[in-house]
N, C-alpha and C. Protein backbone atom coordinates (compact mmCIF):
# COMPACT_ATOMS: atom_id res chain seq x y z
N UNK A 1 -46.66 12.21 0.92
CA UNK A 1 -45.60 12.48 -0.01
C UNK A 1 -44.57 11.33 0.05
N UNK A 2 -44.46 10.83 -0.78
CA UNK A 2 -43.38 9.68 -1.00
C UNK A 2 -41.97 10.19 -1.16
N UNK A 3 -40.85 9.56 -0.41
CA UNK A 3 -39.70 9.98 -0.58
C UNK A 3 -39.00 9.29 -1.22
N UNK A 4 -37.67 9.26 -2.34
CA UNK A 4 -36.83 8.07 -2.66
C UNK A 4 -35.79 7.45 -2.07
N UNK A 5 -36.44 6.21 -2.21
CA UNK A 5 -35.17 5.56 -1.06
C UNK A 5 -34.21 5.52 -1.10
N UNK A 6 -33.22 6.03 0.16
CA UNK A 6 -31.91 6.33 0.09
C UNK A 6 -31.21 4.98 0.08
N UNK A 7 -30.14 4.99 -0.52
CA UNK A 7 -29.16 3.95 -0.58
C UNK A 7 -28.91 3.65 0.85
N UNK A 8 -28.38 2.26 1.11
CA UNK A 8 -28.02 1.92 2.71
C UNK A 8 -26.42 2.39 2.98
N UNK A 9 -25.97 3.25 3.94
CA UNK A 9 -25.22 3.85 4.13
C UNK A 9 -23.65 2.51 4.29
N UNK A 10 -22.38 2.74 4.56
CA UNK A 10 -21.83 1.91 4.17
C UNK A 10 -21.66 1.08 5.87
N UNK A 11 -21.99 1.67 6.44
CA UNK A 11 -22.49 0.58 7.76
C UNK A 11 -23.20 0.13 7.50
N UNK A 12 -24.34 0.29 6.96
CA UNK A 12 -25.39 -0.48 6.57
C UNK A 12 -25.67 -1.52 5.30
N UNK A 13 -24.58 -1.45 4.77
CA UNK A 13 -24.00 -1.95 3.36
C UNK A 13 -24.46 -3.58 3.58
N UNK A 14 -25.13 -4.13 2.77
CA UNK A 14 -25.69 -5.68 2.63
C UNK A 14 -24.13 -6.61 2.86
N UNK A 15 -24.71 -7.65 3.26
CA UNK A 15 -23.31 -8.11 3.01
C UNK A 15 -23.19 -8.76 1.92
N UNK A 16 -21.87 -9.27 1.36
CA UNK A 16 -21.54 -9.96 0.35
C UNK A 16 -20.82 -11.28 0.62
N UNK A 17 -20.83 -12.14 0.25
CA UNK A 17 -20.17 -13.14 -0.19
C UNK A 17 -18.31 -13.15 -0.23
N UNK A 18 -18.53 -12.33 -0.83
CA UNK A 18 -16.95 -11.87 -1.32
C UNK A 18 -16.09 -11.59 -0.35
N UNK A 19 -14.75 -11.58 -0.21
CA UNK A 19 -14.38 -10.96 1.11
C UNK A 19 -14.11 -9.87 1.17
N UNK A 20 -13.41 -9.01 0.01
CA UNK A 20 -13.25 -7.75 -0.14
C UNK A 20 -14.28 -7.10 -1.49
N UNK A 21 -15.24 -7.22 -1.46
CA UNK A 21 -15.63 -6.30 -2.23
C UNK A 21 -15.94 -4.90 -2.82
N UNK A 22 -15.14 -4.29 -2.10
CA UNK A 22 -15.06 -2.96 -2.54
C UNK A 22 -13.59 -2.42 -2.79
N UNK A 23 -12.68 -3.17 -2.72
CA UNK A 23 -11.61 -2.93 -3.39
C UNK A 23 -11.20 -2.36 -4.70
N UNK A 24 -10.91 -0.94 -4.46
CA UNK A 24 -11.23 -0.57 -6.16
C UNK A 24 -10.03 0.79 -6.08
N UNK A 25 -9.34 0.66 -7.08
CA UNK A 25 -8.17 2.23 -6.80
C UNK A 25 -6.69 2.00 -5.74
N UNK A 26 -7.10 2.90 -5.46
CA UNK A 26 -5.63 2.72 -4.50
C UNK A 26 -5.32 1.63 -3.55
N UNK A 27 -6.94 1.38 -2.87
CA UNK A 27 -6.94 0.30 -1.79
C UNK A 27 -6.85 -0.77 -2.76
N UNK A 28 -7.33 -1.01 -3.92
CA UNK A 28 -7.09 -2.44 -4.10
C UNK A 28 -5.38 -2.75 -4.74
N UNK A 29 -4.78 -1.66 -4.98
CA UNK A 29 -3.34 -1.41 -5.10
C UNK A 29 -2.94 -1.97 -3.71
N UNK A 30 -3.10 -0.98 -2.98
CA UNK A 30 -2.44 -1.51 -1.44
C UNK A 30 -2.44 -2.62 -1.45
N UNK A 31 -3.46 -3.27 -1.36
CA UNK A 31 -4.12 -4.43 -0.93
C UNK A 31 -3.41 -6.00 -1.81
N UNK A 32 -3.02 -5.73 -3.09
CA UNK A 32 -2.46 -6.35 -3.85
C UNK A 32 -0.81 -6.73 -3.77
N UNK A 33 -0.37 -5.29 -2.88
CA UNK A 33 1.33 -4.91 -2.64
C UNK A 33 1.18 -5.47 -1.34
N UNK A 34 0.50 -5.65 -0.40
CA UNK A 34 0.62 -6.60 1.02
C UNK A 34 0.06 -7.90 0.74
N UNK A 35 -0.15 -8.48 -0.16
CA UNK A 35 -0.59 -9.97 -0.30
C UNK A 35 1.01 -10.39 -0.32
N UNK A 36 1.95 -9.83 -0.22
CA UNK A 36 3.15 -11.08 -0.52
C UNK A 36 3.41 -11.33 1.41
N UNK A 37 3.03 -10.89 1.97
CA UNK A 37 3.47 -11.20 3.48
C UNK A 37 4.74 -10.71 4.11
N UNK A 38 5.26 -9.72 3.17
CA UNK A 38 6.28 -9.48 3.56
C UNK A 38 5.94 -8.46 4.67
N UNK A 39 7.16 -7.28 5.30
CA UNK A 39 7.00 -6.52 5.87
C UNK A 39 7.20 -4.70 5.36
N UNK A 40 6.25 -4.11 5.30
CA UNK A 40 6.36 -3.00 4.27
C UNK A 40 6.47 -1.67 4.77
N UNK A 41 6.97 -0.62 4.97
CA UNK A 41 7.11 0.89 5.28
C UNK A 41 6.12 1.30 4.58
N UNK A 42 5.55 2.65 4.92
CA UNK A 42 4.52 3.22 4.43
C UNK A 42 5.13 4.15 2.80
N UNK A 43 6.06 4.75 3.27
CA UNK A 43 7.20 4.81 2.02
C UNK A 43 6.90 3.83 1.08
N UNK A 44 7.42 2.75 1.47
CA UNK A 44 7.69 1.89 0.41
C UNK A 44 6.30 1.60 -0.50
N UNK A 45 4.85 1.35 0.43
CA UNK A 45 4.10 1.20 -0.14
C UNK A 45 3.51 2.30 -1.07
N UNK A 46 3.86 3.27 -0.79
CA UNK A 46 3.51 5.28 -1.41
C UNK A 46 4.24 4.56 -2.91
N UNK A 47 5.55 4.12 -2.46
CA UNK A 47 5.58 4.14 -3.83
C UNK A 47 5.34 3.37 -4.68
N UNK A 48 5.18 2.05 -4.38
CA UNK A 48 4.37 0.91 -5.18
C UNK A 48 3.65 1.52 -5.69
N UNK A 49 2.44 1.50 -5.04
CA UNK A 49 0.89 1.99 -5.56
C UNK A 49 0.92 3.60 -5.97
N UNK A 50 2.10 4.56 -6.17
CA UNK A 50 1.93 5.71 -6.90
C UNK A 50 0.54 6.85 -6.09
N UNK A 51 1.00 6.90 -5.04
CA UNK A 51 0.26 7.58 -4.14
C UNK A 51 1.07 8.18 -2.83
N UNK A 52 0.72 9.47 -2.35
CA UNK A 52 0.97 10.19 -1.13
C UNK A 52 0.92 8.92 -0.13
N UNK A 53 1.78 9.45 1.12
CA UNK A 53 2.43 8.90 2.31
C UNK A 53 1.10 8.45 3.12
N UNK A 54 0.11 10.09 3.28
CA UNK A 54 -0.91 10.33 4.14
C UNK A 54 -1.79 9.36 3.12
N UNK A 55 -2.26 9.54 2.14
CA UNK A 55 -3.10 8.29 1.35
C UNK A 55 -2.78 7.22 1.42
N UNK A 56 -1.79 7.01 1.65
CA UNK A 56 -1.39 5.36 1.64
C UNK A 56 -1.56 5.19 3.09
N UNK A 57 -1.07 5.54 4.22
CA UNK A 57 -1.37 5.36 5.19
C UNK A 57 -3.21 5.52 6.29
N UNK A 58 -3.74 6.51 5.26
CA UNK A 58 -5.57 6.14 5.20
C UNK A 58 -6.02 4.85 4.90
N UNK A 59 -5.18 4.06 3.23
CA UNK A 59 -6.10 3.35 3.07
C UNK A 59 -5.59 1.87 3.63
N UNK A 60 -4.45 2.02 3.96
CA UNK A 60 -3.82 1.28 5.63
C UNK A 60 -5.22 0.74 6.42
N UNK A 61 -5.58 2.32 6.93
CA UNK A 61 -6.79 2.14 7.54
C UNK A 61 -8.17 1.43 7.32
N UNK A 62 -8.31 2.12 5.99
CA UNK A 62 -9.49 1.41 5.70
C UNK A 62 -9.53 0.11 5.47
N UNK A 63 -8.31 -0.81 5.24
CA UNK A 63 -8.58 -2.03 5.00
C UNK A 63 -9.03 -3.07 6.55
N UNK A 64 -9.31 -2.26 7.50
CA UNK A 64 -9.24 -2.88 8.56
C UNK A 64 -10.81 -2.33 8.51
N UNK A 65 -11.19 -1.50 8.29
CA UNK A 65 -13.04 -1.39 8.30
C UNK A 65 -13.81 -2.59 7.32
N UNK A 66 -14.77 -2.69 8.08
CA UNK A 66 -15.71 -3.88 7.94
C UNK A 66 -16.21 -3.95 6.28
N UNK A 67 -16.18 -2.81 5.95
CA UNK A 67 -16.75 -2.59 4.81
C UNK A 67 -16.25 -2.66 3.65
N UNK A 68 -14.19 -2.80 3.84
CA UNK A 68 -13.43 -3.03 3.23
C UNK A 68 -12.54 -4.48 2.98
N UNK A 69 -13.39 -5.25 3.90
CA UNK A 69 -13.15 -6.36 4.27
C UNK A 69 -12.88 -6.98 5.93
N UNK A 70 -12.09 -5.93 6.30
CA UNK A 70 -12.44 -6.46 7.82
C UNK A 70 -10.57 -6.91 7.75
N UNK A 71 -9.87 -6.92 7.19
CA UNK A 71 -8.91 -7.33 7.31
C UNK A 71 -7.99 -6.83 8.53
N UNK A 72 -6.90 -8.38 9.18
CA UNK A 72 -5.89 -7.77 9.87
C UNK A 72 -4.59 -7.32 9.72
N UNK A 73 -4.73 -5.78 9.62
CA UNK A 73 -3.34 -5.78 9.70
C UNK A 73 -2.17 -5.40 10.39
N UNK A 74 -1.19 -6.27 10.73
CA UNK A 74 -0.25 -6.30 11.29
C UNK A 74 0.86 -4.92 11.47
N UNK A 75 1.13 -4.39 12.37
CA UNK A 75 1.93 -3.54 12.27
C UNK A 75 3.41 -3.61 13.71
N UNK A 76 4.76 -3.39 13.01
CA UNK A 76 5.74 -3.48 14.29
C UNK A 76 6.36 -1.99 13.92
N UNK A 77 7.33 -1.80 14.89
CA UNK A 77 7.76 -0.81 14.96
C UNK A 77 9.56 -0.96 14.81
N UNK A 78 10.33 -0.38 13.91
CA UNK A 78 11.81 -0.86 13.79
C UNK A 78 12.25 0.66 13.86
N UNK A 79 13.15 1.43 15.07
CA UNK A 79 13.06 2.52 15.01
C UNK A 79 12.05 3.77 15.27
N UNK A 80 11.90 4.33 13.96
CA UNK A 80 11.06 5.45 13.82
C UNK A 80 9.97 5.06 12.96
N UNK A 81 10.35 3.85 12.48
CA UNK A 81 9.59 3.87 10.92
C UNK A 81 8.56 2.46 11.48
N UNK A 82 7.44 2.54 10.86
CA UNK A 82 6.82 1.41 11.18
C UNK A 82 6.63 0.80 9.62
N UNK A 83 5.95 -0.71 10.13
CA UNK A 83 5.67 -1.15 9.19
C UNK A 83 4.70 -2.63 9.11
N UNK A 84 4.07 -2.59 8.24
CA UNK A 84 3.04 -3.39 8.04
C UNK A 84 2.52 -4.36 7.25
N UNK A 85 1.98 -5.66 7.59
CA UNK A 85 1.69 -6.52 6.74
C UNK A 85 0.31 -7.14 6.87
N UNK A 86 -0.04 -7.50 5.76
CA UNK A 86 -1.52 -8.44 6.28
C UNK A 86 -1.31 -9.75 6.95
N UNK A 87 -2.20 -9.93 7.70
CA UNK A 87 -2.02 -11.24 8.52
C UNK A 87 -2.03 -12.11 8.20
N UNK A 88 -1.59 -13.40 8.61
CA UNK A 88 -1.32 -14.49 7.52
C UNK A 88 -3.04 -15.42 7.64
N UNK A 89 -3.24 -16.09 6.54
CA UNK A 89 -4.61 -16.60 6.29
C UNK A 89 -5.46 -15.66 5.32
N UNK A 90 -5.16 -14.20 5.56
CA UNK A 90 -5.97 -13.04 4.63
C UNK A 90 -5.38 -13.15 3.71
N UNK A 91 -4.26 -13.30 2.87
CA UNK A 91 -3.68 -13.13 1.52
C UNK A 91 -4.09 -14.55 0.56
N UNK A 92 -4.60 -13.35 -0.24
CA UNK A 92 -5.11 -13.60 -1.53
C UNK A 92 -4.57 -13.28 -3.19
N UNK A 93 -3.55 -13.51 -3.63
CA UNK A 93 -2.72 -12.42 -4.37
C UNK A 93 -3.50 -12.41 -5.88
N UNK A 94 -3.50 -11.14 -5.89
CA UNK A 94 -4.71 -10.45 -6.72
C UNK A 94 -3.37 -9.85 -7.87
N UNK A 95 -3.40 -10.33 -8.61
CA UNK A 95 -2.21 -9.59 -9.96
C UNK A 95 -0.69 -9.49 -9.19
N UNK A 96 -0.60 -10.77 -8.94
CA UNK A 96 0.62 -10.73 -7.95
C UNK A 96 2.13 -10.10 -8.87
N UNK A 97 2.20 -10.94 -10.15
CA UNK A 97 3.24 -10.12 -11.11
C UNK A 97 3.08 -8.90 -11.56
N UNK A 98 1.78 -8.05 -11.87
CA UNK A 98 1.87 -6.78 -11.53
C UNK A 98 2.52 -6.21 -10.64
N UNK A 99 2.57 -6.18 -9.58
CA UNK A 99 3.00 -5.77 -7.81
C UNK A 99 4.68 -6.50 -7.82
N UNK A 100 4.87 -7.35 -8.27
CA UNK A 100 5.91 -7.56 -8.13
C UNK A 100 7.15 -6.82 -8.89
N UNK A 101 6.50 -6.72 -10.57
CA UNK A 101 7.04 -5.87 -11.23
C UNK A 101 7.27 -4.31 -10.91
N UNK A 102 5.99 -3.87 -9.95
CA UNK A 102 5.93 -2.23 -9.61
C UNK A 102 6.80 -2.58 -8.67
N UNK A 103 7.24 -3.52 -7.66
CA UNK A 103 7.60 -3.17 -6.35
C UNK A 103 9.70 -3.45 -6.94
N UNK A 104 9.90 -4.10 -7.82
CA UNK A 104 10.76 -4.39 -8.16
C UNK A 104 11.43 -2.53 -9.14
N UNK A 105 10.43 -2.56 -9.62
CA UNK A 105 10.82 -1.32 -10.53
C UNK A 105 11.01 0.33 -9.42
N UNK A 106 10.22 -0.32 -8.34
CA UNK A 106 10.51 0.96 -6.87
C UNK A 106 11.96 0.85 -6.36
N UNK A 107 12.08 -0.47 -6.23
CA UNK A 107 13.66 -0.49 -5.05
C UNK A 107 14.76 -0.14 -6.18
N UNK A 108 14.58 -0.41 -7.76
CA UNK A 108 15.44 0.41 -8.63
C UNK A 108 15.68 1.64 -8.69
N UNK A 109 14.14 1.93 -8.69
CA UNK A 109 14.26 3.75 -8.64
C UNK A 109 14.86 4.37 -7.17
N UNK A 110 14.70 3.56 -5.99
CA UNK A 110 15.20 4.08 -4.75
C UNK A 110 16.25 4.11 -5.21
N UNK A 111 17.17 2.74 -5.52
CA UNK A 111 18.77 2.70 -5.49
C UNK A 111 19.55 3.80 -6.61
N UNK A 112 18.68 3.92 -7.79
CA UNK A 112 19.34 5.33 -8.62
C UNK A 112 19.22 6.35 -7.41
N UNK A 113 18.13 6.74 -7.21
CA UNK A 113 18.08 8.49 -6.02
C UNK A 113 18.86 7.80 -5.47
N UNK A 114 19.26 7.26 -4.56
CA UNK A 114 20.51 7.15 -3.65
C UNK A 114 22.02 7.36 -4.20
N UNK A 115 22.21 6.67 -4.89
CA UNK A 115 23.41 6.89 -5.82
C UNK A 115 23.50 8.67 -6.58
N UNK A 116 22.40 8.85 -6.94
CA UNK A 116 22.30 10.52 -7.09
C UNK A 116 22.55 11.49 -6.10
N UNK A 117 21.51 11.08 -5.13
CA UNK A 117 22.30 11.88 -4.11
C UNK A 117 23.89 12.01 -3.70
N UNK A 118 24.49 10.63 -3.72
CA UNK A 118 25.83 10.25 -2.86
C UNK A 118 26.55 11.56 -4.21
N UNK A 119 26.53 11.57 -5.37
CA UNK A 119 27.13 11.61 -6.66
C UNK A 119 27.26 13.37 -6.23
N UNK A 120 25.79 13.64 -6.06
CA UNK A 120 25.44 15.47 -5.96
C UNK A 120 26.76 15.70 -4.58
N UNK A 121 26.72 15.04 -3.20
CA UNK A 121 27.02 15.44 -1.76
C UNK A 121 28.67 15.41 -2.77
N UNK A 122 29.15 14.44 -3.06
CA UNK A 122 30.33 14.17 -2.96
C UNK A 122 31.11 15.44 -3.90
N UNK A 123 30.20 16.09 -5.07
CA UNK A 123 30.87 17.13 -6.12
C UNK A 123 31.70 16.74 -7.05
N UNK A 124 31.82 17.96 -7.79
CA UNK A 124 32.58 17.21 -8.87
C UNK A 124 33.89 16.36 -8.72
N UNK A 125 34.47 15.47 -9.65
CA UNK A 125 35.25 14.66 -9.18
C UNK A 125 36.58 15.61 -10.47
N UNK A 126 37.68 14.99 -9.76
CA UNK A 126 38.60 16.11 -10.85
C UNK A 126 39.67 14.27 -11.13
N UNK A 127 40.05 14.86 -11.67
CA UNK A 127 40.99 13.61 -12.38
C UNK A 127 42.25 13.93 -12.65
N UNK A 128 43.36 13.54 -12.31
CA UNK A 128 44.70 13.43 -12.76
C UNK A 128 45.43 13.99 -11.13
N UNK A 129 44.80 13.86 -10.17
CA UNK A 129 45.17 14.08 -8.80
C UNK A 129 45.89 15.95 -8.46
């Protein structure tokens, strides 16, 4: 009885040429928002790429599996909050003015919620003393 051959599992995945070739969705979002070398919060990247904390911080992960490229990435600790960048030599910037525009249009939207909040804590304001 002949069986059909199963696809090669992603350990077993041929190699490619390419360095990241399976970059596709969120990871290749991520992946596009850490090509500038800067240093990034997991926050910050959630909100670039329009994705959960815990998703963004998975595909964190996966960019360091072989299969996702193998990439290094860098992580320090400031506080409570960590944060992370790709290592220098790996960046490749893949739609860099895309990412710049999303990451530019994030620290706007942070600085309104902040100012909203301060606006809500502080209450109404009355005028004429």
């Amino acid at each position: 009885m002949n069986r059909p051959q199963q696809p090669p599992r992603a350990a077993e995945a041929p190699e490619t040429t390419e360095r990241s070739p399976r970059l596709r969705g969120q990871l290749r979002k991520l992946y596009e928002a850490m090509c500038d070398g800067e240093w990034h919060t997991v926050q910050f990247l959630a909100t670039v790429i329009g994705a959960k904390e815990c998703s963004t911080s998975a595909r964190i992960r996966d960019l360091r599996k072989p299969q996702f490229g193998a990439f290094k990435v860098e992580r320090r600790k400031a506080g409570n909050l960590h944060h992370y960048r790709l290592a220098s030599g790996q960046r490749v910037p893949i739609g860099a003015d895309e990412v710049n525009a999303r990451a530019a249009e994030a620290v706007n939207q942070s600085k309104r919620d902040a100012k909203a909040r301060a606006a809500a804590k502080a209450g109404p304001q009355l005028f004429g003393g």
